[in-house]
Protein backbone atom coordinates (compact mmCIF):
# COMPACT_ATOMS: atom_id res chain seq x y z
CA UNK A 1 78.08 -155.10 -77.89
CA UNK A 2 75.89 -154.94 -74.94
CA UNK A 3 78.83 -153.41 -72.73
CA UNK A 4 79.58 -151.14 -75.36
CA UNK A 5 75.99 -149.46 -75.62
CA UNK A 6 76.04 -149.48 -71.72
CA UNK A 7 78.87 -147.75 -71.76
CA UNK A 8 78.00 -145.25 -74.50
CA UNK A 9 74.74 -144.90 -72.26
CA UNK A 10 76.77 -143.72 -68.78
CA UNK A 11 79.03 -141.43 -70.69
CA UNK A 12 76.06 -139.57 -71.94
CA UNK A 13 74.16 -139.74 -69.49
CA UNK A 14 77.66 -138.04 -67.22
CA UNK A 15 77.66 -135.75 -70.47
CA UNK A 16 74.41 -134.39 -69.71
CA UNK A 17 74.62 -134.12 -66.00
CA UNK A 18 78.21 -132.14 -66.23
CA UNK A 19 76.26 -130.32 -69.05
CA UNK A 20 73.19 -129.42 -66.64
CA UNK A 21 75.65 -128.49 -64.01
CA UNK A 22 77.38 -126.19 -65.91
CA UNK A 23 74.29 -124.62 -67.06
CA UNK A 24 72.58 -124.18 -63.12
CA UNK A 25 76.01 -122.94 -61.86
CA UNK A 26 75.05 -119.69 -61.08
CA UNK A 27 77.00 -116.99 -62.88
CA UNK A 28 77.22 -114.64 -59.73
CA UNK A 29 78.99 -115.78 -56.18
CA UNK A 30 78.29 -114.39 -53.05
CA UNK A 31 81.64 -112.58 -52.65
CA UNK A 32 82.19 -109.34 -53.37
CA UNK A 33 85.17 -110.08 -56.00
CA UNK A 34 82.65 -112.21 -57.93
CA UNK A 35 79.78 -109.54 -57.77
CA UNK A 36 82.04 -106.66 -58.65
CA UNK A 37 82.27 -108.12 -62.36
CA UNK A 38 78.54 -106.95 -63.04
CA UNK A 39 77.87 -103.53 -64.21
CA UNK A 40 76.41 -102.01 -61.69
CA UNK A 41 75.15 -98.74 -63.36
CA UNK A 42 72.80 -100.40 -65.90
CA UNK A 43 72.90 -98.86 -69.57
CA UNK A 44 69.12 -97.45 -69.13
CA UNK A 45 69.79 -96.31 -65.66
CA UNK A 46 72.72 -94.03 -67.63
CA UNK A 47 70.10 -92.90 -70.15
CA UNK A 48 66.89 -92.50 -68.13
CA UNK A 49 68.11 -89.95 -65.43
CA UNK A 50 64.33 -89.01 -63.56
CA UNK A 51 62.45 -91.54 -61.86
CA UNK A 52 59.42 -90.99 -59.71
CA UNK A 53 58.26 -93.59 -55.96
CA UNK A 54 55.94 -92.95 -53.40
CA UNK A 55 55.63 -93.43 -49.92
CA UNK A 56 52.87 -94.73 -49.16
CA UNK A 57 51.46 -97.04 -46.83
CA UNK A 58 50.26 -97.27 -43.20
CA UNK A 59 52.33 -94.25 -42.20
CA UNK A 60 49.69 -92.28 -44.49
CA UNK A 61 47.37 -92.92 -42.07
CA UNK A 62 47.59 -90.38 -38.89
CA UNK A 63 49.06 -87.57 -41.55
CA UNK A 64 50.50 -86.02 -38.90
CA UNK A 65 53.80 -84.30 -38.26
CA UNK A 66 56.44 -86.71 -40.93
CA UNK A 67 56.95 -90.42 -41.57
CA UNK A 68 58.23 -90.35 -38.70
CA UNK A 69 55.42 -90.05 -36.90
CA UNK A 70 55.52 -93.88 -36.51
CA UNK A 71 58.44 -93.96 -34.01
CA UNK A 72 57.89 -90.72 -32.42
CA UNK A 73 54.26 -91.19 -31.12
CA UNK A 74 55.92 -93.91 -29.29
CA UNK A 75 58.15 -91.20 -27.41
CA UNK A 76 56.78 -89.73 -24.12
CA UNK A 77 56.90 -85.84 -24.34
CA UNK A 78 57.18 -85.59 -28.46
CA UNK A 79 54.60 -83.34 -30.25
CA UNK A 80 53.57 -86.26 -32.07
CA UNK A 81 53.16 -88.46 -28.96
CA UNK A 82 50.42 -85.36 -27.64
CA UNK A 83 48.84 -85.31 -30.68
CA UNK A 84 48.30 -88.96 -30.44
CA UNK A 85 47.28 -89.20 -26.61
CA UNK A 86 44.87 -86.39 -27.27
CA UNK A 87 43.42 -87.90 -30.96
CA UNK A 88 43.81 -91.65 -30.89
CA UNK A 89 44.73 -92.25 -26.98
CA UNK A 90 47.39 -93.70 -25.04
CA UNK A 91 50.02 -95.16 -27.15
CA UNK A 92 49.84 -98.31 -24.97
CA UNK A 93 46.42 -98.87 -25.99
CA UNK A 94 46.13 -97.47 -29.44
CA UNK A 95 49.37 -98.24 -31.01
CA UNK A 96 50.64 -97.87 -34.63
CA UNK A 97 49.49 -101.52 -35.42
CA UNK A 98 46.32 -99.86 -34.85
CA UNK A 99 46.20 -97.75 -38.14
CA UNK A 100 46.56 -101.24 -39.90
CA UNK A 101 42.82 -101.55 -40.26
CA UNK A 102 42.21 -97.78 -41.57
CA UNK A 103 45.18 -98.00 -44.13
CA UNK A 104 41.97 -99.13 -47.01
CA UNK A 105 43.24 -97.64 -50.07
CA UNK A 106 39.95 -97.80 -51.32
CA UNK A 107 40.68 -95.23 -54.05
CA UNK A 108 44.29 -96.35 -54.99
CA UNK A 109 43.92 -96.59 -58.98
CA UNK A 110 47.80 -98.16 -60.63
CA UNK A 111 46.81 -97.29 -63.86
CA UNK A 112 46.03 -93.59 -62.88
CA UNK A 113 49.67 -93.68 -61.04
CA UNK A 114 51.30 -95.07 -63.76
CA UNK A 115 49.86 -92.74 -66.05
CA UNK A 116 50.42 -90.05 -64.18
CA UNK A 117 54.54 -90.96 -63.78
CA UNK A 118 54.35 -90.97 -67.59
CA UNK A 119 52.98 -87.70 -68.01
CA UNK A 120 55.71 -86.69 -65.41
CA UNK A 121 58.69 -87.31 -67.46
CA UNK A 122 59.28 -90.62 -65.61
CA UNK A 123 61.57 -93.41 -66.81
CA UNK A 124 61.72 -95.09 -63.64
CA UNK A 125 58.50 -95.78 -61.27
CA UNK A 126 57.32 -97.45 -57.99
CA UNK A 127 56.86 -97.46 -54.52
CA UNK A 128 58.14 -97.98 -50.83
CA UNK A 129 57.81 -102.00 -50.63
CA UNK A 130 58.32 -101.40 -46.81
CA UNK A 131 59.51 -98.55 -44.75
CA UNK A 132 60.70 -98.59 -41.17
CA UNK A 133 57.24 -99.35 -39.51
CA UNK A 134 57.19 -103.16 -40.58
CA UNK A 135 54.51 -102.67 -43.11
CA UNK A 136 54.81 -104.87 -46.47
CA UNK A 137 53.04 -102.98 -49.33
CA UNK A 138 52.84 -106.47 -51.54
CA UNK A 139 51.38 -110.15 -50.54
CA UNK A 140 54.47 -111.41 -48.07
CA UNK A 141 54.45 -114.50 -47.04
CA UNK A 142 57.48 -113.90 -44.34
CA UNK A 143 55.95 -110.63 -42.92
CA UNK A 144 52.37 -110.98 -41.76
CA UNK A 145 51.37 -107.41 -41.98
CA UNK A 146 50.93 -107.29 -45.80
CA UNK A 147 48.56 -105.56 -47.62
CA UNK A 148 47.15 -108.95 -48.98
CA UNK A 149 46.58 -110.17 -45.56
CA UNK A 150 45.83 -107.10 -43.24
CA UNK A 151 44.78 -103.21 -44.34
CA UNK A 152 43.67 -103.21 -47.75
CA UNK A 153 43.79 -106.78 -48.63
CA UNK A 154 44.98 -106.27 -52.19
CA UNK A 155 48.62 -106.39 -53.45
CA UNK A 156 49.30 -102.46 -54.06
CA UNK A 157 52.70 -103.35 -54.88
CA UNK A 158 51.76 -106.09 -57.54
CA UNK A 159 48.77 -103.84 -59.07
CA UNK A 160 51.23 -101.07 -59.49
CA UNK A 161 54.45 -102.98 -60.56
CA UNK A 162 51.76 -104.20 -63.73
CA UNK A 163 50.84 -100.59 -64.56
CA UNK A 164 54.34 -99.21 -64.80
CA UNK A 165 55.54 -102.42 -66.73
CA UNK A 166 52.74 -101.84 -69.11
CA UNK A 167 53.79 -98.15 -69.71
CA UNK A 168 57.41 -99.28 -70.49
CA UNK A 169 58.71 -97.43 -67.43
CA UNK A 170 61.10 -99.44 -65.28
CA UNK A 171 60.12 -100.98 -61.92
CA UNK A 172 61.23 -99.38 -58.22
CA UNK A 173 60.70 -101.00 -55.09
CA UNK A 174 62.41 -99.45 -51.72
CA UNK A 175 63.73 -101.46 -49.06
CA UNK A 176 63.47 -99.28 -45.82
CA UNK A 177 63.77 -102.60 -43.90
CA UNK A 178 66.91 -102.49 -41.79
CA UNK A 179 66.42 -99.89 -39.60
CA UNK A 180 63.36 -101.53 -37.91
CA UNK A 181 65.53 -104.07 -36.43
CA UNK A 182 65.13 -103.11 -32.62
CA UNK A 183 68.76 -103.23 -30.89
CA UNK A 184 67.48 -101.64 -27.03
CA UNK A 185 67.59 -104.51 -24.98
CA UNK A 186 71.66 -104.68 -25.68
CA UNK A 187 72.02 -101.11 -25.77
CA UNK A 188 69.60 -99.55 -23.50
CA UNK A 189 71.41 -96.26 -23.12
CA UNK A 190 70.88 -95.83 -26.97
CA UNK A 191 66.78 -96.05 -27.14
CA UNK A 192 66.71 -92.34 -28.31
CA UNK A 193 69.62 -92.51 -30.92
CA UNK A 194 67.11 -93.42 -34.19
CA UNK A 195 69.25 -96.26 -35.18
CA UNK A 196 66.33 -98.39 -34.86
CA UNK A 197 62.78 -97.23 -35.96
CA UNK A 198 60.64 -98.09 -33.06
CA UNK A 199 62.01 -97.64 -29.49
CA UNK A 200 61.96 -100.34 -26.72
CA UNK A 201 59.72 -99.09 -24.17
CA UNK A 202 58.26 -101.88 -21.71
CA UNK A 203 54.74 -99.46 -21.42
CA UNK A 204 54.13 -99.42 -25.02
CA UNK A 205 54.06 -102.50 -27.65
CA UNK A 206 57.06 -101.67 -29.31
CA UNK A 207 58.10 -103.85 -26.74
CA UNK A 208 55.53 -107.05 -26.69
CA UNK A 209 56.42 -110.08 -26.67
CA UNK A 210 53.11 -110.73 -28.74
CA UNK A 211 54.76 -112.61 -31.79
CA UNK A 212 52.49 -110.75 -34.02
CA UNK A 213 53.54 -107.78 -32.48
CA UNK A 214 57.18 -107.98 -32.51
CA UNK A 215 57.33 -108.97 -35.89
CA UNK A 216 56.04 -105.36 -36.89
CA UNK A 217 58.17 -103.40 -34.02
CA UNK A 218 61.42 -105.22 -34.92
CA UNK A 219 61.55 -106.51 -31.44
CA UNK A 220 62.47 -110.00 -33.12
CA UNK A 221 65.96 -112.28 -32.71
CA UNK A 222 68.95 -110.24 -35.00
CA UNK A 223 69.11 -113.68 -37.09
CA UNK A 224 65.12 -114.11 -37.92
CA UNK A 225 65.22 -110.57 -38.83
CA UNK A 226 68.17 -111.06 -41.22
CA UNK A 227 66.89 -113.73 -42.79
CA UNK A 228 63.69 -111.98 -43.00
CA UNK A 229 65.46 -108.91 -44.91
CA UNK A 230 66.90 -111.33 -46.96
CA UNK A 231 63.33 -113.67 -47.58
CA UNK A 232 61.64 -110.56 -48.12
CA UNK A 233 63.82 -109.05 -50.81
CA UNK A 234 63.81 -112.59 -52.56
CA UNK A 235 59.93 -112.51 -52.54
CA UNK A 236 59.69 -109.11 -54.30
CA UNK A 237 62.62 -110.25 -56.88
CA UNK A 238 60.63 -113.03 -57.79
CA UNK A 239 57.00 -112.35 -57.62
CA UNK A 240 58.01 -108.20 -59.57
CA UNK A 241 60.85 -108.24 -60.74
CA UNK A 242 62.15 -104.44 -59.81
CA UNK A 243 64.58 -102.89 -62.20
CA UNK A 244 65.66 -100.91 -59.11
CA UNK A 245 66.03 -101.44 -55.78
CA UNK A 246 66.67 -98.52 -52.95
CA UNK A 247 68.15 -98.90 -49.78
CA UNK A 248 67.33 -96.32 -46.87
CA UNK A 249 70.14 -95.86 -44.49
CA UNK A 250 71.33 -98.66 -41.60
CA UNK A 251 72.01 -101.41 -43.97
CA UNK A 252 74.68 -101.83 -42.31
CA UNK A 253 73.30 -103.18 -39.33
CA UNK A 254 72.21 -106.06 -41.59
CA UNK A 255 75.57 -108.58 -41.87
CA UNK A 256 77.81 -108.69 -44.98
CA UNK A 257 77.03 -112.57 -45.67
CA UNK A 258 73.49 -111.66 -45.95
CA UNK A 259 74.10 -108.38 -48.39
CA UNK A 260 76.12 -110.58 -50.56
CA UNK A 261 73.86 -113.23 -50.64
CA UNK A 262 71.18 -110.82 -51.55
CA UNK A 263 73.01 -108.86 -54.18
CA UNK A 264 74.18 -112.47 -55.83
CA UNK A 265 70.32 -113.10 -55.85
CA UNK A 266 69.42 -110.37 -57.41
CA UNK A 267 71.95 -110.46 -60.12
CA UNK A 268 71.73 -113.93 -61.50
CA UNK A 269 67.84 -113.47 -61.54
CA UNK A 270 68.68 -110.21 -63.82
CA UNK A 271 71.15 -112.87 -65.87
CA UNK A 272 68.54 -115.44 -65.96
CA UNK A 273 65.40 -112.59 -66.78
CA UNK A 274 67.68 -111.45 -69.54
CA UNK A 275 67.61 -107.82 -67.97
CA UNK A 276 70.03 -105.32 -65.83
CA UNK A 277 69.23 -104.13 -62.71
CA UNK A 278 70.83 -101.58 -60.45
CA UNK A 279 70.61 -101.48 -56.57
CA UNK A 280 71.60 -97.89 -54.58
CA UNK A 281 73.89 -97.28 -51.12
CA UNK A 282 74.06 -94.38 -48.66
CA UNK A 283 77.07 -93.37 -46.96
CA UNK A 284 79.42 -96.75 -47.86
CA UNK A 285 77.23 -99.66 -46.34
CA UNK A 286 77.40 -101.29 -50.13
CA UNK A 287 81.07 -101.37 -51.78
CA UNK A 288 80.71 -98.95 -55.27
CA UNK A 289 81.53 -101.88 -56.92
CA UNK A 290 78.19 -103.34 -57.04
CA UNK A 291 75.95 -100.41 -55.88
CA UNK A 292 75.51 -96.92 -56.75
CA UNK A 293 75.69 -94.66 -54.16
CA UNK A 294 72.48 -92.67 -53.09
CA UNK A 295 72.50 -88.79 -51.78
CA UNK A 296 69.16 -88.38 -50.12
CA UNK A 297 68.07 -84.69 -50.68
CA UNK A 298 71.92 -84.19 -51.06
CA UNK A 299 73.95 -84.59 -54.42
CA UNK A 300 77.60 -84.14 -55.54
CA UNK A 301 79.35 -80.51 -56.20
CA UNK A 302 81.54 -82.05 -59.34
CA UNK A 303 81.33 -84.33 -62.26
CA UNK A 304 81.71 -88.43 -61.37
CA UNK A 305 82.87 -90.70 -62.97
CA UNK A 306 80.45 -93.20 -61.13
CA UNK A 307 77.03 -92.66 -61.77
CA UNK A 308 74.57 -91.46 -58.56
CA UNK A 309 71.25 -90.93 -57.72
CA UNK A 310 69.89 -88.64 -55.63
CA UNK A 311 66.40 -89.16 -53.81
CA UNK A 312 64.36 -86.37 -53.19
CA UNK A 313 60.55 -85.59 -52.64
CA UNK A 314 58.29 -83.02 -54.18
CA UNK A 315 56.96 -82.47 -50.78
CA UNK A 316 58.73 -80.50 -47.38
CA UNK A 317 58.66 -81.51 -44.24
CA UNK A 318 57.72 -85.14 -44.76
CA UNK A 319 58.05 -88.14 -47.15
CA UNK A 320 54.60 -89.34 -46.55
CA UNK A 321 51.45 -87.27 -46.41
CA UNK A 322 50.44 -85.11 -43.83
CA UNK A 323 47.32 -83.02 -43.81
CA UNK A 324 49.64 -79.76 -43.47
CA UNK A 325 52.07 -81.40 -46.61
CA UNK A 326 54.30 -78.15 -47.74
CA UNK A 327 55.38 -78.59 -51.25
CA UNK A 328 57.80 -77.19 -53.62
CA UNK A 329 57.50 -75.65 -56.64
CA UNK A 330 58.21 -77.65 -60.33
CA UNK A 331 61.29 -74.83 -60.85
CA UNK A 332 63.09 -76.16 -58.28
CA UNK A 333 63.03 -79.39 -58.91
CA UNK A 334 63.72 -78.95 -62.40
CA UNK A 335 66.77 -76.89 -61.09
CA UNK A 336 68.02 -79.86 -58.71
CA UNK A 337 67.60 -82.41 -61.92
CA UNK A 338 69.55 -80.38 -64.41
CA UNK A 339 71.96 -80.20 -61.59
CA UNK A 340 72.26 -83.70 -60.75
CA UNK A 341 72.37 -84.45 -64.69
CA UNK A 342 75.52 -82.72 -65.26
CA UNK A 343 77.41 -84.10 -62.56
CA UNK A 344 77.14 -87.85 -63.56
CA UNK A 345 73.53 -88.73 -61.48
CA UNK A 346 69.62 -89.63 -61.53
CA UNK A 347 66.77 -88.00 -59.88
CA UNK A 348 64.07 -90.06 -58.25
CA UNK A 349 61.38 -87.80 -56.64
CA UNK A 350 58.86 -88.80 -54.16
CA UNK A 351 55.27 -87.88 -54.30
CA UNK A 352 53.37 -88.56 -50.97
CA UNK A 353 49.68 -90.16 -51.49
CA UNK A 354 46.86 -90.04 -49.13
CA UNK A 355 46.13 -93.10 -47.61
CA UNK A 356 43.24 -93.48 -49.54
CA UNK A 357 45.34 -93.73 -52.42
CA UNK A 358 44.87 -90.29 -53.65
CA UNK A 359 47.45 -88.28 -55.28
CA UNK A 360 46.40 -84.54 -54.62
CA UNK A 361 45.94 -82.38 -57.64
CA UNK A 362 48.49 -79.95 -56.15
CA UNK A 363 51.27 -82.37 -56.23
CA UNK A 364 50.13 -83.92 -59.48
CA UNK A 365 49.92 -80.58 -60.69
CA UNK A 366 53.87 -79.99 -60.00
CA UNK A 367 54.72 -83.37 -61.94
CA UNK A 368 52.50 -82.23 -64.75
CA UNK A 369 54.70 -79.02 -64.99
CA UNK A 370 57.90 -80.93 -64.82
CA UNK A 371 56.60 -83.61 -67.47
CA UNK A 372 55.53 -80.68 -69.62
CA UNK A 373 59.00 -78.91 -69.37
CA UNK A 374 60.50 -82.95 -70.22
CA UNK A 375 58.49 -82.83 -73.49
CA UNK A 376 60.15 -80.36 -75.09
CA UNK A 377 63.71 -80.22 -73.38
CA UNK A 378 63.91 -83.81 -72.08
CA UNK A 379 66.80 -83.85 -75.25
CA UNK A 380 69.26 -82.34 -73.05
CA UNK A 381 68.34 -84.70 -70.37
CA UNK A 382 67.54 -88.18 -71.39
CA UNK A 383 70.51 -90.30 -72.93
CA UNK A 384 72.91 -87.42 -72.28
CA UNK A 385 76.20 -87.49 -70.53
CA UNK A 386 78.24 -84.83 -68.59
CA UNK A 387 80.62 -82.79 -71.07
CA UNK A 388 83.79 -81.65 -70.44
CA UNK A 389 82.29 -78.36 -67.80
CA UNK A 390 79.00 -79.12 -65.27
CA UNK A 391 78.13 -75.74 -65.42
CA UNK A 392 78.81 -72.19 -64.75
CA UNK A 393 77.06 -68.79 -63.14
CA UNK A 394 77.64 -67.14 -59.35
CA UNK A 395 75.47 -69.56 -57.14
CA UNK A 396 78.12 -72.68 -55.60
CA UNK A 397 77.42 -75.76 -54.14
CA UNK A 398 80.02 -75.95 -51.27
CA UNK A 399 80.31 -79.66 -50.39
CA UNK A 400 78.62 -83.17 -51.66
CA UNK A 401 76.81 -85.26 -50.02
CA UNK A 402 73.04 -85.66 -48.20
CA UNK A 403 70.43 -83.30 -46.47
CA UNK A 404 72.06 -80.22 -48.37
CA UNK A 405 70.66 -76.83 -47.70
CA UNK A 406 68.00 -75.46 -50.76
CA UNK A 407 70.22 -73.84 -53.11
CA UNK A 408 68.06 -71.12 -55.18
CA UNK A 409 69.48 -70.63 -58.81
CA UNK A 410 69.26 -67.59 -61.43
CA UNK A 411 69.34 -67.03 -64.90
CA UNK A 412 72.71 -66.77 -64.63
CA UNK A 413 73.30 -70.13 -63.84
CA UNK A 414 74.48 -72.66 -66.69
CA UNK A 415 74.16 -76.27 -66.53
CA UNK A 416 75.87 -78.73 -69.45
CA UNK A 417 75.33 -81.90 -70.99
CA UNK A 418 76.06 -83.51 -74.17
CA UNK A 419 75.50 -86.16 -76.46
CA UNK A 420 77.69 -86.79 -79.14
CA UNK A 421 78.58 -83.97 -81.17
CA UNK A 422 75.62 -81.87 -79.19
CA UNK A 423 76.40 -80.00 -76.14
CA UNK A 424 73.38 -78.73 -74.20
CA UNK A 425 73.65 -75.41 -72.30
CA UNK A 426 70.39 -75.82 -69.39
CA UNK A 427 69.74 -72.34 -68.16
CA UNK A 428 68.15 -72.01 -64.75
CA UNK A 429 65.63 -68.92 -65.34
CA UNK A 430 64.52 -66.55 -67.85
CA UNK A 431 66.87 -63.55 -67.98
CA UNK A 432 63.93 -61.62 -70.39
CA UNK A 433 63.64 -61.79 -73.82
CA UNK A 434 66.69 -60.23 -76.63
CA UNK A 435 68.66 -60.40 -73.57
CA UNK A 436 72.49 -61.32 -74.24
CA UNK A 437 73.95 -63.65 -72.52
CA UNK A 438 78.02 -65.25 -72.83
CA UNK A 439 78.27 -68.92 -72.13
CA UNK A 440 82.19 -68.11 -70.52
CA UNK A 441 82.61 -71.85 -70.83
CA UNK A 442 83.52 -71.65 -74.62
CA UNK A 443 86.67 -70.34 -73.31
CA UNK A 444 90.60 -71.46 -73.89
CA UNK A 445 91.09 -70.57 -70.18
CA UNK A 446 88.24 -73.11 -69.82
CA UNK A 447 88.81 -76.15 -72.60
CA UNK A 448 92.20 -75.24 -73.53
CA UNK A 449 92.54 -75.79 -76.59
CA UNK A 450 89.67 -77.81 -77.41
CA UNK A 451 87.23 -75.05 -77.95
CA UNK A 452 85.00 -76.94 -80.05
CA UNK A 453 83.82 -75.89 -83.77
CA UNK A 454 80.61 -74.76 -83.94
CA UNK A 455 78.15 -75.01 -86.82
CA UNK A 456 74.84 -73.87 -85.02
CA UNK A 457 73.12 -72.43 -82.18
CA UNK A 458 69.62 -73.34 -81.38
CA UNK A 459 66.95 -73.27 -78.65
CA UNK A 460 64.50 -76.07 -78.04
CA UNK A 461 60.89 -74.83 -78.01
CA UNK A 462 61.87 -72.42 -80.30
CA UNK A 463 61.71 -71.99 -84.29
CA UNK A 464 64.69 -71.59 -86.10
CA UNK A 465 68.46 -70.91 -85.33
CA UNK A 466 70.11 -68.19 -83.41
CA UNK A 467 72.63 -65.86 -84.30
CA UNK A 468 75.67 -66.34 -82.47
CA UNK A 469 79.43 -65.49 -82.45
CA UNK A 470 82.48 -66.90 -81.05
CA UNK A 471 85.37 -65.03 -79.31
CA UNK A 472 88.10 -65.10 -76.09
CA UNK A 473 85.48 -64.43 -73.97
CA UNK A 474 83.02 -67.42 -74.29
CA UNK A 475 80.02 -68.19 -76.99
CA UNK A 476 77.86 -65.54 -77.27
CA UNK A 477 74.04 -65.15 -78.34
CA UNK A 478 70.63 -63.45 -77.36
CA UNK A 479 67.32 -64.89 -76.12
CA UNK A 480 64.74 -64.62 -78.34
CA UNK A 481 62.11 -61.67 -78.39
CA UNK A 482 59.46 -63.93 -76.69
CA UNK A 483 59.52 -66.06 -73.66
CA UNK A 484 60.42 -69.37 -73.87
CA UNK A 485 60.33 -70.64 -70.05
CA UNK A 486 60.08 -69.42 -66.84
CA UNK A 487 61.78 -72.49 -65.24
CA UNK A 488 64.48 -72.75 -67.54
CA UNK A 489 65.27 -73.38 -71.11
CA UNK A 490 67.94 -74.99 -73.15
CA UNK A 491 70.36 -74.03 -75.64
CA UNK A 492 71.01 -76.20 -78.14
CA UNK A 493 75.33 -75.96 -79.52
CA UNK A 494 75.45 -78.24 -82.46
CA UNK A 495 79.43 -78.87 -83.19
CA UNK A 496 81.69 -80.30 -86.22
């Protein structure tokens, strides 16, 4: 009897242990056969379509030329390495470590941000985690030069990551990381090519052999920096849990073992958080089957059938603030979204803080437009898909891809949507009020012969139907005889 229980004891005690390795195995490997099997376009990434980050951090500190201005001061001859000899001093003795200590954010409030992202229109919400420079915006423990440690010595990241999960709004953190990986000492004759951030330059301390140092200016062993990357993304993942992550270009300098590794990671934490993420690309250096490809102030000329997103900023000239900041105007952008919605992508805009944490009532201005302009139109934009036509009207985008020229629309150009039995008509202007205007979409030389059956014509903001009529040459109807937008309205085609 004795034997018998003993036996009935190893079998389930084997039981359990076959049952608790079962249940640790982790769904996701690190190939990319295994991580192709999870979605990578998340169902609220398809509905949510505008998003809203910030770059902000140490490189809001000089405000002075572009984010850039990081690298270039670095750069005998540059306009940004005068301005810096003649404001701060020799490079070599004041270097960019040195705006560490006046990076305070003494006015950053996350609840004001996150309130303000809401207001926008936002689904999606966050911040640069680390850009080229080496600076960590949340409490590393890998990276020294954290906001925790150094600079403010509060977790911006973590403080803002709260506020947007409060609102609802999905999380963002951007992963700039891989370009700051210094490469000069192998390939000297490339020190000016902008692969890597900083430049090796023995006379400045992009080059020290100061540990501290080096850890910031990438001038670090290719392996400690790759597992770095990879500890650093883990550490975020964990400690925030980002719906979102962004890659900046040069990934690819980072090796595949590693991106699998980290795209495994993040995945089964998603599996095991009960949630789906999404991670973005540029140009390839992530296969499509596990990434979504980014277009940075680019986007595709054609409907997808992968989704995109498309990362733009309401500023020009730079990402991060600069005391001479251009910006654009909410029309545009609201252009560039409707745009990007019909084709199959996301917007994420950039706003660029002050390094005091300060969002300037200019720019907050522009997202209060856009969120206004959301509140009553955001139907056509939110949850919708592309229909069977992107658009119409006389201005063309030529090619796809990034760092496309500005494209200025009219009222004469047409962007579509749809959901369900709804198709949205987005027009780019105001053409002036009882104006008519033919939608040459509704066409048979268009849809063939799925011109679809209309029951009414509507436009949101506005009371009431609107008189239309259907013939050969497209859907016809007028505006009404007041104003509805400036920036654009929408047309609301109910079908059968």
């Amino acid at each position: 009897m004795k034997k018998i229980i003993y036996l009935l004891m190893v079998l389930t005690t084997m039981g359990c242990a076959i049952k608790k390795d079962k249940k640790e195995q982790p769904k996701y490997q690190a190939d990319w056969e295994s991580l192709a099997e999870y979605d990578e376009a998340a169902e609220w990434f398809k509905d949510a379509k505008f998003g809203i980050y910030a770059h902000w951090g140490v490189m809001s500190v000089p405000a002075y030329a572009n984010d850039w201005y990081a690298r270039n001061m670095h750069i005998e001859g540059t306009d940004e390495y005068k301005h810096h000899v003649k404001t701060y001093g020799e490079p070599s003795k004041f270097g960019y470590h040195d705006f560490v200590p006046l990076f305070k954010a003494e006015k950053f409030d996350a609840d004001a941000w996150a309130d303000l992202f809401e207001k926008s229109g936002a689904k999606f919400a966050g911040l640069v985690a680390e850009h080229h420079d080496g600076w960590s915006n949340w409490g590393s423990k890998i990276n020294p030069w954290n906001a925790v440690s150094m600079g403010p010595k509060r977790d911006v990241y973590g403080d803002l990551s709260k506020a947007i999960h409060k609102k609802g709004m999905k999380l963002v953190a951007s992963f700039h990381i891989a370009r700051n990986l210094q490469i000069y000492k192998e390939e000297p004759e490339n020190w000016l090519n902008g692969i890597s951030y900083f430049p090796y330059n023995p006379k400045m301390p992009t080059s020290s052999d100061d540990p501290l140092l080096a850890k910031m200016y990438g001038n670090i062993p290719k392996e400690k920096f790759y597992n770095d990357w990879l500890g650093q993304l883990k550490e975020v993942i964990d400690n925030y849990s980002p719906d979102l992550i962004y890659f900046d270009s040069q990934t690819q300098k980072i090796p595949e073992s590693y991106k699998k590794e980290f795209a495994a990671y993040y995945f089964n934490d998603a599996v095991a958080k009960n949630k789906q993420v999404v991670f973005t690309h540029k140009e390839g250096e992530f296969p499509k089957t596990v990434s979504l490809e980014d277009f940075e102030k680019g986007r595709m000329n054609k409907i997808t059938k992968d989704f995109w997103l498309t990362d733009e900023t309401v500023s020009v000239g730079s990402w991060s603030y600069t005391h001479t900041l251009g910006l654009k105007k909410a029309d545009e952008i609201i252009h560039v979204l409707a745009d990007i919605v019909s084709k199959n992508g996301a917007l994420m805009l950039n706003v660029s803080p002050m390094a005091d944490g300060t969002i300037l009532q200019n720019q907050q201005d522009i997202l209060l437009e856009i969120g206004a302009w959301l509140k009553i139109n955001g139907e056509a934009i939110y949850g919708s898909r592309t229909w069977d036509k992107f658009g119409e009207g006389p201005t063309k985008q030529e090619k796809s891809g990034m760092f496309l020229d500005k494209i200025t629309y009219t009222p004469q150009d047409i962007r579509y949507t749809r959901k369900e039995n709804t198709i949205y008509a987005i027009v780019l202007g105001w053409p002036g009020t009882s104006t008519p205007i033919t939608l040459t979409s509704f066409t048979t030389k268009i849809l063939g012969e799925n011109i679809p059956n209309i029951k009414g014509v509507s436009i949101l903001g506005h009371k009431g139907g609107v008189p239309f009529s259907l013939d050969t040459n497209g859907l016809h109807f007028k505006t009404p005889e007041q104003k509805i937008n400036d920036m654009a309205f929408v047309v609301k085609i109910e079908t059968k």
